[in-house]
N, C-alpha and C. Protein backbone atom coordinates (compact mmCIF):
# COMPACT_ATOMS: atom_id res chain seq x y z
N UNK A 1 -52.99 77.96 45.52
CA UNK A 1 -52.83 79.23 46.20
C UNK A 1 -53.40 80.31 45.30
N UNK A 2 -54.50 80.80 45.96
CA UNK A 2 -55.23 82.04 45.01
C UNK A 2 -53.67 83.59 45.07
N UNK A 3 -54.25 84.03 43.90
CA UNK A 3 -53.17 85.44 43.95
C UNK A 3 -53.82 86.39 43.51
N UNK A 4 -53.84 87.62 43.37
CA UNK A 4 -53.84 88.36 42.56
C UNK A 4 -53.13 88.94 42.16
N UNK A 5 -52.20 88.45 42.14
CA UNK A 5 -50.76 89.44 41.36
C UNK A 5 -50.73 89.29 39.81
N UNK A 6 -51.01 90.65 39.63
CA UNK A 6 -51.13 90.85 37.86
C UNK A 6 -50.17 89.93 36.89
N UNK A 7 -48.97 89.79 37.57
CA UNK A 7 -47.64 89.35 36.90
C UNK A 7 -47.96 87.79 36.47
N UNK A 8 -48.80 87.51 37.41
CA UNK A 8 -48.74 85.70 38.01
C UNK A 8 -49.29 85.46 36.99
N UNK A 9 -50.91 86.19 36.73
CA UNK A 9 -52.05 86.02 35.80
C UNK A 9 -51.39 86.47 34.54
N UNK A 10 -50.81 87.07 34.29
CA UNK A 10 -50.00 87.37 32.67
C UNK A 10 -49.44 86.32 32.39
N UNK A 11 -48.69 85.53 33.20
CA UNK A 11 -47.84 84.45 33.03
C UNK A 11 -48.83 83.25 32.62
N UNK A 12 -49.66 83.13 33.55
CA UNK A 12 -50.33 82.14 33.09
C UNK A 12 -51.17 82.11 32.00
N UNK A 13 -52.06 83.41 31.71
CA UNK A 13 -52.34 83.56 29.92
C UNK A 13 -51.31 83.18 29.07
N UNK A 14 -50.18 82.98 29.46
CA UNK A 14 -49.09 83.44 28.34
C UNK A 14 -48.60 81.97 28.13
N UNK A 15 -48.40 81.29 29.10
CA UNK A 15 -48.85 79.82 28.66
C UNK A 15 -49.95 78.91 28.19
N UNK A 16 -50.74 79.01 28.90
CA UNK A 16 -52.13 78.72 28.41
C UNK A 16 -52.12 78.81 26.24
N UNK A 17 -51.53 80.37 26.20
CA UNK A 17 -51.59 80.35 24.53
C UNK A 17 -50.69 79.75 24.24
N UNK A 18 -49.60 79.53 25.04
CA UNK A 18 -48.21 79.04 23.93
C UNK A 18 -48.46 77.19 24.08
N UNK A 19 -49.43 77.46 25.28
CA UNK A 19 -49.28 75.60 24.80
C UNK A 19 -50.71 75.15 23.77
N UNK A 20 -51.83 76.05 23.56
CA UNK A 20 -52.68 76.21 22.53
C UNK A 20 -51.97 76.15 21.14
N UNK A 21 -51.03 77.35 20.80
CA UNK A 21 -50.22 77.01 19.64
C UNK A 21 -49.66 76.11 19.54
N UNK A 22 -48.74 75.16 20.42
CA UNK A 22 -48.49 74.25 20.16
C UNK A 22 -49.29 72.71 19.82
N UNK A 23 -50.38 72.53 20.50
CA UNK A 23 -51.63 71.89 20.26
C UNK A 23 -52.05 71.89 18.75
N UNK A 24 -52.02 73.44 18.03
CA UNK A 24 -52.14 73.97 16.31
C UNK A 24 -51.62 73.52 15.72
N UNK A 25 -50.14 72.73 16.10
CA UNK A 25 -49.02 72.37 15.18
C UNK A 25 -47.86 73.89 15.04
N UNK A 26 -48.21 74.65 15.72
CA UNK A 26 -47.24 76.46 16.33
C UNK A 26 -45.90 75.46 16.40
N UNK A 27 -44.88 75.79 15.68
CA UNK A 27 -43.36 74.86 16.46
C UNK A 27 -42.72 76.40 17.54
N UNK A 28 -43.12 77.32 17.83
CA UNK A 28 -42.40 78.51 17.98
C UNK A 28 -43.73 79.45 18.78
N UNK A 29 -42.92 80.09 20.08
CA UNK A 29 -43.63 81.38 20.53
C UNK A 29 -44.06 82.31 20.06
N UNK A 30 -43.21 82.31 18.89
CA UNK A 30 -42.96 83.66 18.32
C UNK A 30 -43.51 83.94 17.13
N UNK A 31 -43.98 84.95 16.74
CA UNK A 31 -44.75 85.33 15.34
C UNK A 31 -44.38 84.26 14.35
N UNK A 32 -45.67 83.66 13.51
CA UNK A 32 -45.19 83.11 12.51
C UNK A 32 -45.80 83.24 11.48
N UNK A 33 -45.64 83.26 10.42
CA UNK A 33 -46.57 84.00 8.90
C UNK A 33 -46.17 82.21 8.30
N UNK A 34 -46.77 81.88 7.83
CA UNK A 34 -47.01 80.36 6.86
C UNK A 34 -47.43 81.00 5.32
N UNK A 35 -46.04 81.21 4.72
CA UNK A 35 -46.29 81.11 3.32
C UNK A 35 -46.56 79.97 2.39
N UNK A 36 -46.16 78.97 2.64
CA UNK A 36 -46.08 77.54 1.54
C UNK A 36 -46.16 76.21 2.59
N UNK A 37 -46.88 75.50 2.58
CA UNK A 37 -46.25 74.14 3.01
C UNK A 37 -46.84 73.27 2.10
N UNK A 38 -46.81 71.49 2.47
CA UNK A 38 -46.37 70.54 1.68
C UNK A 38 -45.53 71.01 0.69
N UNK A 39 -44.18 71.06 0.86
CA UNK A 39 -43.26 70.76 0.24
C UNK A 39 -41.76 70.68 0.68
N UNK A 40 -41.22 70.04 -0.28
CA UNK A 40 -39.59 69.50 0.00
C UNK A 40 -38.66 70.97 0.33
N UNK A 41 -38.09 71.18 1.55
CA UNK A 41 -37.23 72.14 1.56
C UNK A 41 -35.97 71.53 2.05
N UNK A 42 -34.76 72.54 2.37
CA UNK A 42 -33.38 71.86 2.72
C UNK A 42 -33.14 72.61 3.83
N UNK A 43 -32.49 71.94 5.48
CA UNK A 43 -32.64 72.67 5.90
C UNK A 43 -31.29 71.86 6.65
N UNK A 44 -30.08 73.22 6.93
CA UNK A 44 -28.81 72.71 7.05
C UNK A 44 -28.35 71.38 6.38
N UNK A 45 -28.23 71.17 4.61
CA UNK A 45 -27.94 70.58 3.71
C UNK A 45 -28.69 69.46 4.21
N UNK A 46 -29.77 69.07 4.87
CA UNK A 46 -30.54 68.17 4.76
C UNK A 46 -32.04 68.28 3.85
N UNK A 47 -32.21 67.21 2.97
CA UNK A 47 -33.62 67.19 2.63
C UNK A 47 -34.57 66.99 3.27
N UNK A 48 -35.69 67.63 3.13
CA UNK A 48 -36.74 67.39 4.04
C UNK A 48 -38.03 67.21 3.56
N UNK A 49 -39.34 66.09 3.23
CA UNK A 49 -40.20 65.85 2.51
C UNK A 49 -41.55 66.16 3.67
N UNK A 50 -41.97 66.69 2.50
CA UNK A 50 -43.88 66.80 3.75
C UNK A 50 -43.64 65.48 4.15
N UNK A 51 -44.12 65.10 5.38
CA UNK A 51 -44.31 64.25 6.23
C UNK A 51 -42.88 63.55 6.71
N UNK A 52 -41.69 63.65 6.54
CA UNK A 52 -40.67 63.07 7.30
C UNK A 52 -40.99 63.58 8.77
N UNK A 53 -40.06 62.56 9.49
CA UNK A 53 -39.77 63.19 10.86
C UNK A 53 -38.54 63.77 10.86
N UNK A 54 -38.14 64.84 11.53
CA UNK A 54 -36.65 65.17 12.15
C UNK A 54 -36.57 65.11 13.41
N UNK A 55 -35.43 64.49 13.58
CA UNK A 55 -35.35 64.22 15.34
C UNK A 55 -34.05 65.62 15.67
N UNK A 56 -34.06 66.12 16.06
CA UNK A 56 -33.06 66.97 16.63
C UNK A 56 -32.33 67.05 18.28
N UNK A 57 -31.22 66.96 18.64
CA UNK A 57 -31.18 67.32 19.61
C UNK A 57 -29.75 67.98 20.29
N UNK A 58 -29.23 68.35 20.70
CA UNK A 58 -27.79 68.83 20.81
C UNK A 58 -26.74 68.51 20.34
N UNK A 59 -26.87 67.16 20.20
CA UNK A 59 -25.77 66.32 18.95
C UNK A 59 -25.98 66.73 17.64
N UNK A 60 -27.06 67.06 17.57
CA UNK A 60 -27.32 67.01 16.20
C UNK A 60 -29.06 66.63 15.32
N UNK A 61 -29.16 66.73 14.08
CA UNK A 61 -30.39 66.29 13.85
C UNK A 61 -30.06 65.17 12.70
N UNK A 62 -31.27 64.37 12.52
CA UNK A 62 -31.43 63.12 11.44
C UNK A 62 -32.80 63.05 11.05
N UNK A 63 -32.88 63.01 9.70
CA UNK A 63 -34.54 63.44 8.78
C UNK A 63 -34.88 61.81 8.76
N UNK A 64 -35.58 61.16 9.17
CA UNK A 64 -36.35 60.11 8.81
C UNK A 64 -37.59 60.06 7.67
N UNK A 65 -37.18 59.77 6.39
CA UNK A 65 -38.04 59.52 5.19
C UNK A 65 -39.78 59.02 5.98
N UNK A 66 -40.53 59.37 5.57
CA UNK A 66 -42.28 59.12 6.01
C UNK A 66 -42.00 57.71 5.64
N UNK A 67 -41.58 56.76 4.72
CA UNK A 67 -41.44 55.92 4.69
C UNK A 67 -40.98 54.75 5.80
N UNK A 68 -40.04 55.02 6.31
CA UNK A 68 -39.12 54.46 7.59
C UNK A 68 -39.68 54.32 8.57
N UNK A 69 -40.97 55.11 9.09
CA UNK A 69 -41.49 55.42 10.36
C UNK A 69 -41.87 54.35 10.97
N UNK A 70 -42.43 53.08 10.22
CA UNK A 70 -42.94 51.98 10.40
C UNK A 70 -42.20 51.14 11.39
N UNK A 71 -41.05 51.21 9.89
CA UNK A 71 -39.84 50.06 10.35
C UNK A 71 -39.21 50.20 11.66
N UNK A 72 -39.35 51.55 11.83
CA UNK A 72 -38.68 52.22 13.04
C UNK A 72 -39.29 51.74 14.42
N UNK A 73 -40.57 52.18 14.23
CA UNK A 73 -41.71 51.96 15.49
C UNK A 73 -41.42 50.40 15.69
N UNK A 74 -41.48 49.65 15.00
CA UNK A 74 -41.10 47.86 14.83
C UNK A 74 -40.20 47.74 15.72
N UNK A 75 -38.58 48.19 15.68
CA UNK A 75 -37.66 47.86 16.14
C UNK A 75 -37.74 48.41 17.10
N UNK A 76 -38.47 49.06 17.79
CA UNK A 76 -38.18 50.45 18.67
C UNK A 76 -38.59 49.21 20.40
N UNK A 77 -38.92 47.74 20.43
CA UNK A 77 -39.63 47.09 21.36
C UNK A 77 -37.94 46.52 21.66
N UNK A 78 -37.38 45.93 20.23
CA UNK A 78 -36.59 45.21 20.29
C UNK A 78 -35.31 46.11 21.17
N UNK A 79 -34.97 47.35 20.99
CA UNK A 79 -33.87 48.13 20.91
C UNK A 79 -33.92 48.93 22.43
N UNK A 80 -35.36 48.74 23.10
CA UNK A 80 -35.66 49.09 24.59
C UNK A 80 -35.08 48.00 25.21
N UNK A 81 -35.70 46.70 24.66
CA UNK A 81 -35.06 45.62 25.28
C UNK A 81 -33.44 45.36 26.03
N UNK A 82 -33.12 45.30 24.34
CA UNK A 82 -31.65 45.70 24.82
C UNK A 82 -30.81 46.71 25.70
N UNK A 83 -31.63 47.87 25.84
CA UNK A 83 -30.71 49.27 26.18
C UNK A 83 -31.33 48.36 27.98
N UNK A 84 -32.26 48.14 28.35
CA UNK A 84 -32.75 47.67 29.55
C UNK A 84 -31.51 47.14 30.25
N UNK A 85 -31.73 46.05 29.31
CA UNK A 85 -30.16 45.00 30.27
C UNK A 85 -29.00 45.37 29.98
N UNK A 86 -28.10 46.76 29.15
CA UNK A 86 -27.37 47.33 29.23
C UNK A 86 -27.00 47.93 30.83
N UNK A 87 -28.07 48.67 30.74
CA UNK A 87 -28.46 49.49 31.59
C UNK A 87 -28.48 49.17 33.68
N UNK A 88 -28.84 47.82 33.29
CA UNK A 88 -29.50 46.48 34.41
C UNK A 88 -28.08 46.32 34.78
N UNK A 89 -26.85 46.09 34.28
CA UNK A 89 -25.85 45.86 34.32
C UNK A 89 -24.82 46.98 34.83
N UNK A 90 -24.65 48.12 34.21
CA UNK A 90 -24.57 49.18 34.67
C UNK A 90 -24.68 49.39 36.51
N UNK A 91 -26.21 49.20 36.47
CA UNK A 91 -26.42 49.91 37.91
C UNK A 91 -26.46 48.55 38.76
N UNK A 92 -25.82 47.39 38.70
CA UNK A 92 -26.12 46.57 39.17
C UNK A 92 -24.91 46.45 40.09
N UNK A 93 -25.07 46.27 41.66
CA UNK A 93 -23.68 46.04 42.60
C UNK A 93 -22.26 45.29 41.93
N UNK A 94 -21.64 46.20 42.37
CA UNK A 94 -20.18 45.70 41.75
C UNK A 94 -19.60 45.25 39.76
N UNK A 95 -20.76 46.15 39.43
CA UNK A 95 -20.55 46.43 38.20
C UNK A 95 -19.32 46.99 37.69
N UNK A 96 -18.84 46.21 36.28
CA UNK A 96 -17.35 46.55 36.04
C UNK A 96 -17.76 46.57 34.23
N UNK A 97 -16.53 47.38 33.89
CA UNK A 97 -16.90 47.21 32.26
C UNK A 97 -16.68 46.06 31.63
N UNK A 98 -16.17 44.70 32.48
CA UNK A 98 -16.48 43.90 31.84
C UNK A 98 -17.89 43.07 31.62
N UNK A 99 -18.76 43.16 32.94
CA UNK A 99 -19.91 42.92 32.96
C UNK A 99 -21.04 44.35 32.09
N UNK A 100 -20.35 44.77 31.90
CA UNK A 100 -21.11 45.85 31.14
C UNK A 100 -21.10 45.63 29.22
N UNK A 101 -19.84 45.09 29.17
CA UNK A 101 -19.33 44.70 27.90
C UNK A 101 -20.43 43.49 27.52
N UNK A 102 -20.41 42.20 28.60
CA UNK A 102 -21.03 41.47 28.23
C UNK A 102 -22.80 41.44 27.77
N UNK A 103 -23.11 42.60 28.59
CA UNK A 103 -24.71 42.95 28.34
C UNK A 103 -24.33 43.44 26.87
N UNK A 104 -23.69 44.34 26.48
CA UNK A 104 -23.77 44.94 25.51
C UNK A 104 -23.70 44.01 24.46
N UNK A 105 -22.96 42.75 24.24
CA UNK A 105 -22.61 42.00 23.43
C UNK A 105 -23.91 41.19 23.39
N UNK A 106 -25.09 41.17 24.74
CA UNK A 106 -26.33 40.59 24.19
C UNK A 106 -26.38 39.30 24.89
């Protein structure tokens, strides 16, 4: 749907850049000045090394060492597997927590 409503076209510049910055490695909309990187900072009493990952999410966050990433990606086939037939069980007719227990147990 063509527009010309000024508002529409602002909006859409305004994404267009914020998903460009993010493309940059931008974590944020908002002004950012880059004084220092590669290096170890602490951030809510966690350590944090150039190249870890942090996973964050409403629960909470966890720093994964650059090291780990490997091991992680490895298990990550095995641990779908499982959550699958958790899951398979769950939504499956006449599902009870004991049939739910038993997926879980594998």
């Amino acid at each position: 749907m063509a527009t010309s409503d000024s508002r529409f076209a602002a909006s859409s510049r305004n994404r267009r850049t914020r998903t460009r910055a993010a493309s940059s490695g931008s974590c944020s909309s908002a002004y950012v000045h880059i004084v220092e990187f590669d290096l170890s900072v602490t951030i809510h009493s966690m350590e944090v090394q150039s190249g870890d990952l942090i996973h964050a999410d409403r629960h909470g966050a966890v720093v994964v060492p650059v090291e780990n990433i490997d091991t992680m990606a490895a298990a990550l086939d095995g641990l779908m597997k499982r959550e699958a037939k958790i899951i398979a069980a769950a939504r499956a007719p006449g599902a009870t927590a004991a049939t739910i227990k038993a997926a879980m147990k594998g």
